[in-house]
PDB file of N, CA and C in Angstrom:
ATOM      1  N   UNK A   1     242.934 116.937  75.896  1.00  0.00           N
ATOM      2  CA  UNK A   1     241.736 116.634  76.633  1.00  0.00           C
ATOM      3  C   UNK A   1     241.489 115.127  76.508  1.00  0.00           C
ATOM      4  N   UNK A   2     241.192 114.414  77.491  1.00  0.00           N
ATOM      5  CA  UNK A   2     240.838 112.893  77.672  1.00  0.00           C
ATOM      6  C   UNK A   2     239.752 112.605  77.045  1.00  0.00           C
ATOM      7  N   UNK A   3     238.944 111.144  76.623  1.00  0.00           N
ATOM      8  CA  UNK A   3     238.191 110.767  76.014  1.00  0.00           C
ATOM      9  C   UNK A   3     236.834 111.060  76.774  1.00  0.00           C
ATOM     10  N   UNK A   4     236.877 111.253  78.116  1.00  0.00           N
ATOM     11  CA  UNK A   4     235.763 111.090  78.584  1.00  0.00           C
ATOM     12  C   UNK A   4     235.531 112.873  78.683  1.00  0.00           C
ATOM     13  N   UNK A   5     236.509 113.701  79.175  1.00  0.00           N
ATOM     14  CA  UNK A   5     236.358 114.558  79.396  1.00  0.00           C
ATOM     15  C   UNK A   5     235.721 115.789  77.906  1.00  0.00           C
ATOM     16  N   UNK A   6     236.091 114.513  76.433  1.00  0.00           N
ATOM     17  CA  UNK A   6     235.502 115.604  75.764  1.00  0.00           C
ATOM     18  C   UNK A   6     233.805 114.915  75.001  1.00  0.00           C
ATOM     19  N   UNK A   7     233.808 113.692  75.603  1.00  0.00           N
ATOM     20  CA  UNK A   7     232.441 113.105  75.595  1.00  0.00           C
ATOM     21  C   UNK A   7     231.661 114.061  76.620  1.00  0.00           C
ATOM     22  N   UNK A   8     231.632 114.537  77.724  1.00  0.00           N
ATOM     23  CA  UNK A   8     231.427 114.764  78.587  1.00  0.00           C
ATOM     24  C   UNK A   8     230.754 116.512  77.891  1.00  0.00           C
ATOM     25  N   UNK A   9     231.597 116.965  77.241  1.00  0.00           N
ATOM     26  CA  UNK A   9     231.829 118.519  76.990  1.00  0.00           C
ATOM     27  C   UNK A   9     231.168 118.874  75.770  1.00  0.00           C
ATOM     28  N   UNK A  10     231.124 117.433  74.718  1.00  0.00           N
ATOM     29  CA  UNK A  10     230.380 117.045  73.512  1.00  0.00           C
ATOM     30  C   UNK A  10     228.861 117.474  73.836  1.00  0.00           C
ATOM     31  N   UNK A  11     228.272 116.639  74.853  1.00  0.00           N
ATOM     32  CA  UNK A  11     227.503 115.931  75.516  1.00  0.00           C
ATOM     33  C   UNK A  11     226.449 117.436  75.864  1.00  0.00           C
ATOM     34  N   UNK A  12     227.283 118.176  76.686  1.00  0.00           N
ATOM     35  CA  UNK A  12     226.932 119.418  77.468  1.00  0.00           C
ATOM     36  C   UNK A  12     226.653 120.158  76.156  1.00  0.00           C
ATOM     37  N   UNK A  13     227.159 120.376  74.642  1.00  0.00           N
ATOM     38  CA  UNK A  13     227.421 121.208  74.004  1.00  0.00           C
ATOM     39  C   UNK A  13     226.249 121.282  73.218  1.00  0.00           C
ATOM     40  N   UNK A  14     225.629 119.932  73.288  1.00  0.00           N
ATOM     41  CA  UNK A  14     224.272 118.802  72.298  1.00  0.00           C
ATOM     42  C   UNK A  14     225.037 118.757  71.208  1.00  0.00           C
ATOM     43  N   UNK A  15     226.326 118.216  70.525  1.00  0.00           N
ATOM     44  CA  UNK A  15     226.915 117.671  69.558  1.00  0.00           C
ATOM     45  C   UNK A  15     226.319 116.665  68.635  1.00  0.00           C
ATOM     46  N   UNK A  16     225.421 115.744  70.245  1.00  0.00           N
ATOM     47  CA  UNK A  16     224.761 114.505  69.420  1.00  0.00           C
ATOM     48  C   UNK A  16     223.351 115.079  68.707  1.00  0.00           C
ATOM     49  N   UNK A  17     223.051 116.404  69.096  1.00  0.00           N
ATOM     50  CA  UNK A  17     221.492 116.568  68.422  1.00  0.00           C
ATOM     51  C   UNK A  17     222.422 117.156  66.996  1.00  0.00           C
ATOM     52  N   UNK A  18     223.698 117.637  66.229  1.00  0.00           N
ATOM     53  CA  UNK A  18     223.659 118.031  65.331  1.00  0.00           C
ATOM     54  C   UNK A  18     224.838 117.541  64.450  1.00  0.00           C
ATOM     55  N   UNK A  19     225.626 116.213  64.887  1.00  0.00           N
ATOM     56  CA  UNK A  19     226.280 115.778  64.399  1.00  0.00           C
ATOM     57  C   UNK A  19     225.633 114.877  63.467  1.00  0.00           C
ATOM     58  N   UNK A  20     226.251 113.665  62.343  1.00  0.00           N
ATOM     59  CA  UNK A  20     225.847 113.211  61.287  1.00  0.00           C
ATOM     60  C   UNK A  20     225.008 112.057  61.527  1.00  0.00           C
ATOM     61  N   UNK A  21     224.784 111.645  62.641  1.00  0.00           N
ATOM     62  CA  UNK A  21     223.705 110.460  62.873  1.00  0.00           C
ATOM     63  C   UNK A  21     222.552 110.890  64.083  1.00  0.00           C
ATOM     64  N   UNK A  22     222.255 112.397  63.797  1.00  0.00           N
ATOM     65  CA  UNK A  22     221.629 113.177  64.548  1.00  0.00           C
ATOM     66  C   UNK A  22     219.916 112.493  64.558  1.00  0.00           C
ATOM     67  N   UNK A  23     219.759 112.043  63.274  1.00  0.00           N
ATOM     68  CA  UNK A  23     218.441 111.580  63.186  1.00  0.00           C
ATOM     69  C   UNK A  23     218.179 110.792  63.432  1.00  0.00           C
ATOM     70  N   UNK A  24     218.776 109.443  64.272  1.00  0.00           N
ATOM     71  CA  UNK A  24     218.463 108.577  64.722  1.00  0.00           C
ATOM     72  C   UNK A  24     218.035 109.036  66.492  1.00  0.00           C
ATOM     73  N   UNK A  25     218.888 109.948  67.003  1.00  0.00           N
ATOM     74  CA  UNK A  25     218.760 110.426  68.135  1.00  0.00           C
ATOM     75  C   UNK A  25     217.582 111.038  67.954  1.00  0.00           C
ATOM     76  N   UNK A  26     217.067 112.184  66.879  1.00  0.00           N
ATOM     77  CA  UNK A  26     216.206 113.678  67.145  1.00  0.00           C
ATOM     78  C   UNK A  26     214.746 112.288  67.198  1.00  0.00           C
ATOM     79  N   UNK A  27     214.983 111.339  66.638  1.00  0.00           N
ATOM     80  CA  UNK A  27     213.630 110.273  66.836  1.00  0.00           C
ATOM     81  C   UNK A  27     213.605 109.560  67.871  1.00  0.00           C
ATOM     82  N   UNK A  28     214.482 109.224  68.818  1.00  0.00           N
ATOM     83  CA  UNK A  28     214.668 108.937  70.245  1.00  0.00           C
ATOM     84  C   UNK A  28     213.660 109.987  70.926  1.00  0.00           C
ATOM     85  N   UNK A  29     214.366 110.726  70.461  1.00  0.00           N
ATOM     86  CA  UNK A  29     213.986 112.145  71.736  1.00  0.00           C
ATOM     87  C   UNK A  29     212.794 112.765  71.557  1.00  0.00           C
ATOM     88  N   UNK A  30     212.271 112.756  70.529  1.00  0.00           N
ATOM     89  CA  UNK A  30     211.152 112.789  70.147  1.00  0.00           C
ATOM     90  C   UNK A  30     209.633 112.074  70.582  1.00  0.00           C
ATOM     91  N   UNK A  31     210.387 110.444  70.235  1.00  0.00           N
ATOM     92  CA  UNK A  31     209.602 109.653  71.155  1.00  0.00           C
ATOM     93  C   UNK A  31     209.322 109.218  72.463  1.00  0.00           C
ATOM     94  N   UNK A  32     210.191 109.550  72.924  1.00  0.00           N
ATOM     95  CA  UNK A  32     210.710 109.686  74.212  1.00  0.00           C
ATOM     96  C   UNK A  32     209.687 110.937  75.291  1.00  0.00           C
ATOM     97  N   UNK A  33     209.366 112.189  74.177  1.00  0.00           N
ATOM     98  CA  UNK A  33     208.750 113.372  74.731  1.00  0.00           C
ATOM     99  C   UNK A  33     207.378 112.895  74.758  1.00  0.00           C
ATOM    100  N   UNK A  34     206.876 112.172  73.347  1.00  0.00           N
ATOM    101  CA  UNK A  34     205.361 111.722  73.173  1.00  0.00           C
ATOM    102  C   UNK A  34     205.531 110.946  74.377  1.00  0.00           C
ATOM    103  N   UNK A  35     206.054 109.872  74.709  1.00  0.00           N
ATOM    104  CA  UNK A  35     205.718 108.841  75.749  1.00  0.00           C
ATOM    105  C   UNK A  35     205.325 109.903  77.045  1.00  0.00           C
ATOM    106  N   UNK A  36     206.222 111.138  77.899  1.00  0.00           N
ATOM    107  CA  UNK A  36     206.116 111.553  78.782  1.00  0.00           C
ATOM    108  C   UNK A  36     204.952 112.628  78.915  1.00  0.00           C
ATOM    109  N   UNK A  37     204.333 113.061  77.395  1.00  0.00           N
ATOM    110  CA  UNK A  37     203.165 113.811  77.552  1.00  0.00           C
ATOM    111  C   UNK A  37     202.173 112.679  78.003  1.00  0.00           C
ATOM    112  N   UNK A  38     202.140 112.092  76.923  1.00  0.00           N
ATOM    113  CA  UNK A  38     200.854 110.978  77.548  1.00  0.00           C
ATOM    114  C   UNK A  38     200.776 110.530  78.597  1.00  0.00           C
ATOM    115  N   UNK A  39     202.033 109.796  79.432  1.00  0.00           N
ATOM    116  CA  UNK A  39     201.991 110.255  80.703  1.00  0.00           C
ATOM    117  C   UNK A  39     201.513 111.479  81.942  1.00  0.00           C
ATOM    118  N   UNK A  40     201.727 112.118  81.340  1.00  0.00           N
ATOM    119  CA  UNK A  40     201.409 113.016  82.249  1.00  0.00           C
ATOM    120  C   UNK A  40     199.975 113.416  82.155  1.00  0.00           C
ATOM    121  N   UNK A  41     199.911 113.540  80.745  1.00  0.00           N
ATOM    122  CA  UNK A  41     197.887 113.345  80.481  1.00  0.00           C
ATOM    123  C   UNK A  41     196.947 112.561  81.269  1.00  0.00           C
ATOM    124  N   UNK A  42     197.910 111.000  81.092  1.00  0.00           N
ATOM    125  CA  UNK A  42     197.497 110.239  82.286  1.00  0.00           C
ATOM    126  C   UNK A  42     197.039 109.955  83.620  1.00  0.00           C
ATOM    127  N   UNK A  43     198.009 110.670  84.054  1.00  0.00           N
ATOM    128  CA  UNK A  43     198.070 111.187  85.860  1.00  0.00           C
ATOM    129  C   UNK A  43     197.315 112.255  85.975  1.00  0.00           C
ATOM    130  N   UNK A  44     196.766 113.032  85.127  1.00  0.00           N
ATOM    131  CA  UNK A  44     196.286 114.388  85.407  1.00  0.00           C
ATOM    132  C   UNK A  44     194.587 114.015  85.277  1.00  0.00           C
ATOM    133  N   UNK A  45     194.394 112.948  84.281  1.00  0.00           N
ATOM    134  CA  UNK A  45     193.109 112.501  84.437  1.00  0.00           C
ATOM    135  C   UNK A  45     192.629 111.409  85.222  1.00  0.00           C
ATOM    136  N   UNK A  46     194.057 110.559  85.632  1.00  0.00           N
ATOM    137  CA  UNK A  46     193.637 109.672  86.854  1.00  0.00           C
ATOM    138  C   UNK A  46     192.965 110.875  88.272  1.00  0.00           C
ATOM    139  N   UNK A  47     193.475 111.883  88.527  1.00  0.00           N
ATOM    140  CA  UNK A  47     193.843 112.912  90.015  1.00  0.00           C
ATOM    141  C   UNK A  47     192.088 113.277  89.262  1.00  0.00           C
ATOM    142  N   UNK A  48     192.154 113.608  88.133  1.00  0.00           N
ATOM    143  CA  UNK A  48     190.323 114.071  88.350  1.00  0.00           C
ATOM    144  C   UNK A  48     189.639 113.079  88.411  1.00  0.00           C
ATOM    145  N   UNK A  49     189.984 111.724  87.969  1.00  0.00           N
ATOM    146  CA  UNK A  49     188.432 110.467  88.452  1.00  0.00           C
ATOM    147  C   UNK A  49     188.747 110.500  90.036  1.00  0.00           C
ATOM    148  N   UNK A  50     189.846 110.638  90.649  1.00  0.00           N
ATOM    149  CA  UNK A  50     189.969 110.558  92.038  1.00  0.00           C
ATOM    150  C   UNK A  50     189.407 111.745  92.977  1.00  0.00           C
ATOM    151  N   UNK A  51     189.402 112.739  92.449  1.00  0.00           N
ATOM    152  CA  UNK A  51     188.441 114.074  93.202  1.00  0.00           C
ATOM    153  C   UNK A  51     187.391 113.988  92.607  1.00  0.00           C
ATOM    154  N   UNK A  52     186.911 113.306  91.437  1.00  0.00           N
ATOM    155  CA  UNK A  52     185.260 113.329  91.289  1.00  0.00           C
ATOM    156  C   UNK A  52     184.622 112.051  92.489  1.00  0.00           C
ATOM    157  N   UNK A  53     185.682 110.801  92.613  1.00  0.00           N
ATOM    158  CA  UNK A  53     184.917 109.883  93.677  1.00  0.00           C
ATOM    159  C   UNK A  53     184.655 110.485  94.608  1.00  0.00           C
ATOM    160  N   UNK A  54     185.637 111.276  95.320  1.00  0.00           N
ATOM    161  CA  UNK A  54     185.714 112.111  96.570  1.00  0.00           C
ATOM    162  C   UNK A  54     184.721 112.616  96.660  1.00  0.00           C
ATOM    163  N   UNK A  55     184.323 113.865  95.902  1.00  0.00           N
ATOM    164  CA  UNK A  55     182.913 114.822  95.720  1.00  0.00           C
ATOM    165  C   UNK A  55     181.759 113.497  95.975  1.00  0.00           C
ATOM    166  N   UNK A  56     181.622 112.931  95.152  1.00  0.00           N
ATOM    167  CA  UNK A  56     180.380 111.483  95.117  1.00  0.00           C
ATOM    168  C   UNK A  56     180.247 110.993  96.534  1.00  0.00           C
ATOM    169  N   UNK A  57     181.531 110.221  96.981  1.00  0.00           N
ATOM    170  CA  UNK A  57     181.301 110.031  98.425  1.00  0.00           C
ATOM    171  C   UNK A  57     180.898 110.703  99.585  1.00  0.00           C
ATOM    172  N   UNK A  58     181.353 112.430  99.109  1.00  0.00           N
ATOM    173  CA  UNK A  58     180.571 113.478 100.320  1.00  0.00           C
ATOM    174  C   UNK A  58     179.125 113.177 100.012  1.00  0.00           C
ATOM    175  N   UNK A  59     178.760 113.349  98.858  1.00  0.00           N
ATOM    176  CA  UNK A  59     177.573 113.619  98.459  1.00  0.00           C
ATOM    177  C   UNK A  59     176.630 112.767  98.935  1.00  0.00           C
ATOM    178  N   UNK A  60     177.279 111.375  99.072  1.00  0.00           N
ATOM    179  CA  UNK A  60     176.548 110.202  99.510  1.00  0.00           C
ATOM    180  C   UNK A  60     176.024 109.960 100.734  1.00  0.00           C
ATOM    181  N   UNK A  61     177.505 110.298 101.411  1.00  0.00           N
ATOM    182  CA  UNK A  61     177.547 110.534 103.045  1.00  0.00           C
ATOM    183  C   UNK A  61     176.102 111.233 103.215  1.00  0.00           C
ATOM    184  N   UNK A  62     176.132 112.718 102.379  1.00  0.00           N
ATOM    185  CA  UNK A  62     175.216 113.646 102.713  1.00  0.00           C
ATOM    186  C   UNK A  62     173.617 113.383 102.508  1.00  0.00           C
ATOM    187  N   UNK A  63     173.495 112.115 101.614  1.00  0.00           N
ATOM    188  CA  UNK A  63     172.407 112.052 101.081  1.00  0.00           C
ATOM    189  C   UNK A  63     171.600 111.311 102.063  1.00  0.00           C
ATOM    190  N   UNK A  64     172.811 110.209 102.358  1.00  0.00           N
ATOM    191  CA  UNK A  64     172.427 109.060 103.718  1.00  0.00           C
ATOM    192  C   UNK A  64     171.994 109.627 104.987  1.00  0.00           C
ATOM    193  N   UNK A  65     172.894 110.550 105.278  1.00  0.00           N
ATOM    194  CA  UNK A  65     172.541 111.484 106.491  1.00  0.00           C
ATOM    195  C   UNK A  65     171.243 112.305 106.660  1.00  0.00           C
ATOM    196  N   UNK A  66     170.792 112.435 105.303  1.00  0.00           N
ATOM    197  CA  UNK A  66     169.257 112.933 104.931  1.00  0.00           C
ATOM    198  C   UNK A  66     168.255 112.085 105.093  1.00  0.00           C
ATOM    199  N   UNK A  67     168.178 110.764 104.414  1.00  0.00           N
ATOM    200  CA  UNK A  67     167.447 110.089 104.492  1.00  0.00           C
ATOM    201  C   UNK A  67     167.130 109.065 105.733  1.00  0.00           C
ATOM    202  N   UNK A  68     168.251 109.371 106.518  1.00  0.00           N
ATOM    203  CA  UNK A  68     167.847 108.856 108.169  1.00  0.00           C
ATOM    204  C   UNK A  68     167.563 109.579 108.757  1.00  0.00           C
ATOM    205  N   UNK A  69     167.771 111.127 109.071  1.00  0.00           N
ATOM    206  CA  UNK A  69     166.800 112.315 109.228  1.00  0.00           C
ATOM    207  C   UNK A  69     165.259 112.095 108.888  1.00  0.00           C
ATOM    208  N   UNK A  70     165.214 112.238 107.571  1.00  0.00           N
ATOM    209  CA  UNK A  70     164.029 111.940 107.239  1.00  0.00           C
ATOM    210  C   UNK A  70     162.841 110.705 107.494  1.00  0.00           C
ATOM    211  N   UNK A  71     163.602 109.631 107.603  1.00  0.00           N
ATOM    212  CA  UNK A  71     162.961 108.243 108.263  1.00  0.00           C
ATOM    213  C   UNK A  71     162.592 108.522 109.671  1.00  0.00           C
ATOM    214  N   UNK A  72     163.151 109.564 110.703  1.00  0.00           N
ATOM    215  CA  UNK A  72     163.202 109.650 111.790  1.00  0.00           C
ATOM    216  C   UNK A  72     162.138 110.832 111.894  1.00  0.00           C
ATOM    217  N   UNK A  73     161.921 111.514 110.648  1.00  0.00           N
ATOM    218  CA  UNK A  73     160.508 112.534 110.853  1.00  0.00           C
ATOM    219  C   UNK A  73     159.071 112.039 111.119  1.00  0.00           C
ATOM    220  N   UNK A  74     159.607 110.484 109.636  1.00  0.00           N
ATOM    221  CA  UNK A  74     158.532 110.354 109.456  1.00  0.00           C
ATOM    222  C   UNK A  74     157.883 109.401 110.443  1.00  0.00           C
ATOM    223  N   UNK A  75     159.000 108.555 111.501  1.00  0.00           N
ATOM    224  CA  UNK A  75     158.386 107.621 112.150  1.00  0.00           C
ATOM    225  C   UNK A  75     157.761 108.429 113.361  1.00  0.00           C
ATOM    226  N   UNK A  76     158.401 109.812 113.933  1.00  0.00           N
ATOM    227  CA  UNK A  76     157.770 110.582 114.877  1.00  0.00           C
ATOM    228  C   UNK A  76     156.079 111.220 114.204  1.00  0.00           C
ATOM    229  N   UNK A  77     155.967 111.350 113.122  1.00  0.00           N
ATOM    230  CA  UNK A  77     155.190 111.820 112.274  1.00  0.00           C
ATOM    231  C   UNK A  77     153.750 110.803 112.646  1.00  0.00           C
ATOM    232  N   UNK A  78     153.999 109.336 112.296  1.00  0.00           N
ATOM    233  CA  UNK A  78     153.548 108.001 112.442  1.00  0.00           C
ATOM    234  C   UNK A  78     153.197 107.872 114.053  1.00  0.00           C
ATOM    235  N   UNK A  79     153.325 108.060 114.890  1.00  0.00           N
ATOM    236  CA  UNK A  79     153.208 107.507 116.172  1.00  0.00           C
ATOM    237  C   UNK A  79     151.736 108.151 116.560  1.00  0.00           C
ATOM    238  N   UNK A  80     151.219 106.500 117.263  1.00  0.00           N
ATOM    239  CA  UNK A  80     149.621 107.274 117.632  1.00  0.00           C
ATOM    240  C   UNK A  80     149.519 108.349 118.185  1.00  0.00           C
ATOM    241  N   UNK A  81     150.479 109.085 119.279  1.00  0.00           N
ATOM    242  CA  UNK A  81     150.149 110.189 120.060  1.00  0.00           C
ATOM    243  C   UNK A  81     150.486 111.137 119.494  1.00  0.00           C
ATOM    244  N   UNK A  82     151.108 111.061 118.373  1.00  0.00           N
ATOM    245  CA  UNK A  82     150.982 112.932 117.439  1.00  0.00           C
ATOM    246  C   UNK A  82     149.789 112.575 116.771  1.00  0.00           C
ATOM    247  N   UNK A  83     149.224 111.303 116.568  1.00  0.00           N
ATOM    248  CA  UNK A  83     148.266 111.844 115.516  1.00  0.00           C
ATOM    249  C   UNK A  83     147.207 112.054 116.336  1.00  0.00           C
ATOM    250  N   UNK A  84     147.228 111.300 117.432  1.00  0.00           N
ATOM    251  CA  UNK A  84     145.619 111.831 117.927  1.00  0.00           C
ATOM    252  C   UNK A  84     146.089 113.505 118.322  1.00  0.00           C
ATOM    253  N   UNK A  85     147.059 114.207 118.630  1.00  0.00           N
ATOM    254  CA  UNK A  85     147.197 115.444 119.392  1.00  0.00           C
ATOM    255  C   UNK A  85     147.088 116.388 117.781  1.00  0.00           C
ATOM    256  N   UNK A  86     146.996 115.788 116.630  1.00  0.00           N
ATOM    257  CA  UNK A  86     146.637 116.423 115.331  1.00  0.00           C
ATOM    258  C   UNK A  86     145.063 116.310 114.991  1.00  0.00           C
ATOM    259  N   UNK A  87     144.395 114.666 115.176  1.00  0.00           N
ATOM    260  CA  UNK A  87     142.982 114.591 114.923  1.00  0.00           C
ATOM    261  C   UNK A  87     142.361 115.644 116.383  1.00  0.00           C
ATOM    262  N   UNK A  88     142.680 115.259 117.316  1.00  0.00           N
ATOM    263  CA  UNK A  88     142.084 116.187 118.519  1.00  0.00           C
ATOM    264  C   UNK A  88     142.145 117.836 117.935  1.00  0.00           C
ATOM    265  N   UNK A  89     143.234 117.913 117.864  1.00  0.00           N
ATOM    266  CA  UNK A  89     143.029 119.992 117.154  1.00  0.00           C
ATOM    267  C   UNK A  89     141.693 120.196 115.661  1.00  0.00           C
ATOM    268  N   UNK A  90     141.502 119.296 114.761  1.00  0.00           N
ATOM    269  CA  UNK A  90     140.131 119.172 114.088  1.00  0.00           C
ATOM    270  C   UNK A  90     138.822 118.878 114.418  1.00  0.00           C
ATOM    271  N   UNK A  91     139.048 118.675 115.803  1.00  0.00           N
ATOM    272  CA  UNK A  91     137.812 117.999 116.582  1.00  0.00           C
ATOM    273  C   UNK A  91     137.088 116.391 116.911  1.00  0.00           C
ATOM    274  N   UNK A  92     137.808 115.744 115.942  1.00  0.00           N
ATOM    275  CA  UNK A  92     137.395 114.233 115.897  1.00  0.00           C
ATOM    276  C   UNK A  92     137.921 113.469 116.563  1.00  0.00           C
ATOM    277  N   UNK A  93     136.910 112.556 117.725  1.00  0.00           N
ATOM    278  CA  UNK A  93     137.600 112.071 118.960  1.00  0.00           C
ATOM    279  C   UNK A  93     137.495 110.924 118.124  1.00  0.00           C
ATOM    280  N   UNK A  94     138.125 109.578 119.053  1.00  0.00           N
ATOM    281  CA  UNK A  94     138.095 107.900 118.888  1.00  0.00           C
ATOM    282  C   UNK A  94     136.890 107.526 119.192  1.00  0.00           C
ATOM    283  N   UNK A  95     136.572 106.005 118.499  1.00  0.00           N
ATOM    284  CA  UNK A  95     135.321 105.514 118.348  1.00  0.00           C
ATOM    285  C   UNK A  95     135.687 105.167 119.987  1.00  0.00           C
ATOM    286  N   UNK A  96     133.907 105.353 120.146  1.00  0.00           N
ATOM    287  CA  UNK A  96     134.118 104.564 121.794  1.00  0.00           C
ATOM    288  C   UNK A  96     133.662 102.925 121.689  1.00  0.00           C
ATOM    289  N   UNK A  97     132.659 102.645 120.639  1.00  0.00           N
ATOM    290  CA  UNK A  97     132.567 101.257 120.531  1.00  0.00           C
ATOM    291  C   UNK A  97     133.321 100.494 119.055  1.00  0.00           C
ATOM    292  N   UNK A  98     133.849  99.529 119.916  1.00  0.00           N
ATOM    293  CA  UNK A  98     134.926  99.026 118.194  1.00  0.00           C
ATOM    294  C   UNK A  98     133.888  98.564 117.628  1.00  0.00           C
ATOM    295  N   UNK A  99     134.650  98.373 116.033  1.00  0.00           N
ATOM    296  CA  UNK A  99     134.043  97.580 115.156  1.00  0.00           C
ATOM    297  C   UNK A  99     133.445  96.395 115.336  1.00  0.00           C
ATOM    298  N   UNK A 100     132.320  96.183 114.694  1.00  0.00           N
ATOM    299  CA  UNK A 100     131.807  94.861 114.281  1.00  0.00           C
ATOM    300  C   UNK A 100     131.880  94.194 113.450  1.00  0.00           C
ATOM    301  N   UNK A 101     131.830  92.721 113.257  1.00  0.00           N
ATOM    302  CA  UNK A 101     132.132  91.885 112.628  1.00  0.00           C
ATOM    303  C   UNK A 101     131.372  91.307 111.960  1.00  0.00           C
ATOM    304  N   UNK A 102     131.255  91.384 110.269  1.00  0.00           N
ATOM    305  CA  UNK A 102     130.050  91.237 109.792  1.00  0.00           C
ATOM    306  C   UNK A 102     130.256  89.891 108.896  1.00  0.00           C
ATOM    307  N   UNK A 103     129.399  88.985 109.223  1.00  0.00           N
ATOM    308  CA  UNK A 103     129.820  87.953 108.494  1.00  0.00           C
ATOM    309  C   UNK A 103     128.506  87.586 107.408  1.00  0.00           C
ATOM    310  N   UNK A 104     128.775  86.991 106.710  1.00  0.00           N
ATOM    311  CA  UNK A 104     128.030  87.163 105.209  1.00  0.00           C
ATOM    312  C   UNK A 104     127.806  85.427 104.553  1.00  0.00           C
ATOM    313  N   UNK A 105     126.657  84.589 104.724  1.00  0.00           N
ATOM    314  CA  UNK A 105     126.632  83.411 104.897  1.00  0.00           C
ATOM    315  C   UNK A 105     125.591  83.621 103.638  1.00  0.00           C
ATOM    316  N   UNK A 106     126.347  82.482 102.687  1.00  0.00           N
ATOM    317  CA  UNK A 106     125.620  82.644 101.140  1.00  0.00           C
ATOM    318  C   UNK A 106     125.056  81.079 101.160  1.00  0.00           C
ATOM    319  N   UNK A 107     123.261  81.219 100.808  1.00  0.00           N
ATOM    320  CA  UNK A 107     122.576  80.188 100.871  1.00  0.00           C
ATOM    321  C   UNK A 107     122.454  79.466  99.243  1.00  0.00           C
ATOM    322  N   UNK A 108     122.960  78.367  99.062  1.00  0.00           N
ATOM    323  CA  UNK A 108     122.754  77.604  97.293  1.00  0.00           C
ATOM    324  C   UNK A 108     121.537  77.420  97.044  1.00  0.00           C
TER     325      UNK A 108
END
């Protein structure tokens, strides 16, 4: 058998996890596994700050969409001709003569 072909067959067999300089490898591989959990811990809590913005931004959308609704109640709410067609249903008409102007002249 050729050099490569029994590197190759070594290789497939895990020779290197139990041959005599095994412990320099089993700490490779080892560290090697810590690095790819944390990784993956990583990405899994990046994907939830990224669907919590998502949720936030509906929410926002939704909140905005409320509060221009609501600005739009209140300015129909505000307009002289609902309120007089609200004071008119209690009975209380408009002054027919305006206000006067009272001026107040202080003698030393």
């Amino acid at each position: 058998m050729s050099k490569v072909k029994k590197g190759i067959y070594d290789f497939l067999r895990g020779s290197f996890l139990t041959d005599a300089s095994a412990f320099k490898n089993w700490r490779i591989i080892i560290f090697i596994v810590v690095l790819l959990l944390i990784m993956i811990s990583s990405g899994h809590s990046a994907e939830k700050k990224v669907i919590k913005i998502s949720d936030l931004n509906k929410r926002k959308r939704e909140l905005r969409a409320e509060y221009h609704d609501t600005g739009t109640i209140l300015e129909r709410m505000e307009m002289e001709s609902s309120i007089k067609k609200k004071v008119k249903i209690r009975g209380i008409k408009p002054v027919e003569n305006p206000p006067q102007k009272i001026k107040v002249t202080i003698k030393d």
